[in-house]
Protein backbone atom coordinates (compact mmCIF):
# COMPACT_ATOMS: atom_id res chain seq x y z
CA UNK A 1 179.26 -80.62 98.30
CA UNK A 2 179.42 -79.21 95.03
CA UNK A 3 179.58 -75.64 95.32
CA UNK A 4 182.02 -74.69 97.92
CA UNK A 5 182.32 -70.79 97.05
CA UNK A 6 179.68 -68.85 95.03
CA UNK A 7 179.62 -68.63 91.56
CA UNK A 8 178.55 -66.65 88.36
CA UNK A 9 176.07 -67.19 85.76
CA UNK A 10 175.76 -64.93 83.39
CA UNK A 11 177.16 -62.21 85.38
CA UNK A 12 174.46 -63.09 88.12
CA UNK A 13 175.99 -64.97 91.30
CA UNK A 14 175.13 -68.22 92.36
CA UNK A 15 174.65 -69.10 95.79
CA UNK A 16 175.96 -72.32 97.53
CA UNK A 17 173.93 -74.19 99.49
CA UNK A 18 175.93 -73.06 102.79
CA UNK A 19 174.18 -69.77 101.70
CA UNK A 20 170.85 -70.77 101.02
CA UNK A 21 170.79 -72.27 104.27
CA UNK A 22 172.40 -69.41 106.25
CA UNK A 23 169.45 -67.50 104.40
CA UNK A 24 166.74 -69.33 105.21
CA UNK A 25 167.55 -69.63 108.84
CA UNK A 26 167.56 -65.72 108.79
CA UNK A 27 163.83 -65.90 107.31
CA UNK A 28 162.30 -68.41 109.73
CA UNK A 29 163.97 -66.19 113.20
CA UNK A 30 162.40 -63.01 111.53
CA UNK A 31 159.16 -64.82 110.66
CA UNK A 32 158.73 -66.19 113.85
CA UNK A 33 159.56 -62.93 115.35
CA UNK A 34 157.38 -61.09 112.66
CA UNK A 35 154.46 -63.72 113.68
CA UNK A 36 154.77 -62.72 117.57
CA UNK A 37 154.39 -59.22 117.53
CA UNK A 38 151.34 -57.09 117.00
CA UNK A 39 150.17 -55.36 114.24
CA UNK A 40 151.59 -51.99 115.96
CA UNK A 41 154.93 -53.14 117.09
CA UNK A 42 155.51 -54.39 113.26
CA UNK A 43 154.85 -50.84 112.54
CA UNK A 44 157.56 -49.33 114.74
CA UNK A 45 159.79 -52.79 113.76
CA UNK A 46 159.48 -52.72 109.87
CA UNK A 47 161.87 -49.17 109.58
CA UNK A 48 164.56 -52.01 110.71
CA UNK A 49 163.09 -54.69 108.26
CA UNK A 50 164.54 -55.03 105.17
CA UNK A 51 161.28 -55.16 103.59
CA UNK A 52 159.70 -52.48 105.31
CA UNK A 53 162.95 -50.54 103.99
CA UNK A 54 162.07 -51.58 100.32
CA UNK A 55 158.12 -51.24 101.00
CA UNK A 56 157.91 -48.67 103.57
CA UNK A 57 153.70 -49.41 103.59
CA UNK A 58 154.35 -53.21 103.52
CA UNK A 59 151.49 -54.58 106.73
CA UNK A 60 152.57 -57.24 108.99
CA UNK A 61 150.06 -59.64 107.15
CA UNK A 62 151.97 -58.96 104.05
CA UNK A 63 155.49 -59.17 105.03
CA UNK A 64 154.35 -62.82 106.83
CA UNK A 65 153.48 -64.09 103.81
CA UNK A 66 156.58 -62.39 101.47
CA UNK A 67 158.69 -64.53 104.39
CA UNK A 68 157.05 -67.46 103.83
CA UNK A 69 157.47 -67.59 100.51
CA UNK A 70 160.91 -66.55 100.35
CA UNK A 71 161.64 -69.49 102.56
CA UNK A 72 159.81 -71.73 100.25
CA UNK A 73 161.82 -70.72 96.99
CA UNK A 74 165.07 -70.99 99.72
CA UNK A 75 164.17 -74.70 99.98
CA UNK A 76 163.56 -75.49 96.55
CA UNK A 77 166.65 -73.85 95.22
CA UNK A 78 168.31 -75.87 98.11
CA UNK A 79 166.98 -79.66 96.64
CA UNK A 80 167.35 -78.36 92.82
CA UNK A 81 171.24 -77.62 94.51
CA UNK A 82 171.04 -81.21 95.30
CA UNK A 83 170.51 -82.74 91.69
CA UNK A 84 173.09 -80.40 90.01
């Protein structure tokens, strides 16, 4: 592969895809574990979610969909990784 450690741009790092990947696997276990619980065990979860930490009112509907698109972006900037 191309990138083997990360890199800068700009002063902002670059991920490799090892790390997108890594990253997205962490989003689809917490989305499917996000997906399986109820409404009020999200609520006791989320103080242990990063985005609950970051949005402290964030619902369970809500942090569903965040997930799902951070896993989307994950997967583009994977295939754009791909044609670099």
């Amino acid at each position: 592969m191309k990138n083997k450690k990360s890199e800068s741009v700009s002063g902002q790092p670059v991920l490799t895809v090892e790390e997108l990947k890594e990253s997205v696997e962490d989003h689809v276990r917490e989305l499917k574990r996000i997906e399986k619980m109820t409404d009020n065990q999200f609520e006791a979860f989320k103080r242990n979610f990063s985005l609950g930490f970051l949005d402290p009112s964030i619902s369970r509907a809500e942090a569903i969909e965040v997930l799902k698109s951070m896993i989307s972006t994950n997967i583009t900037l994977q295939q754009e990784h791909k044609f670099d």
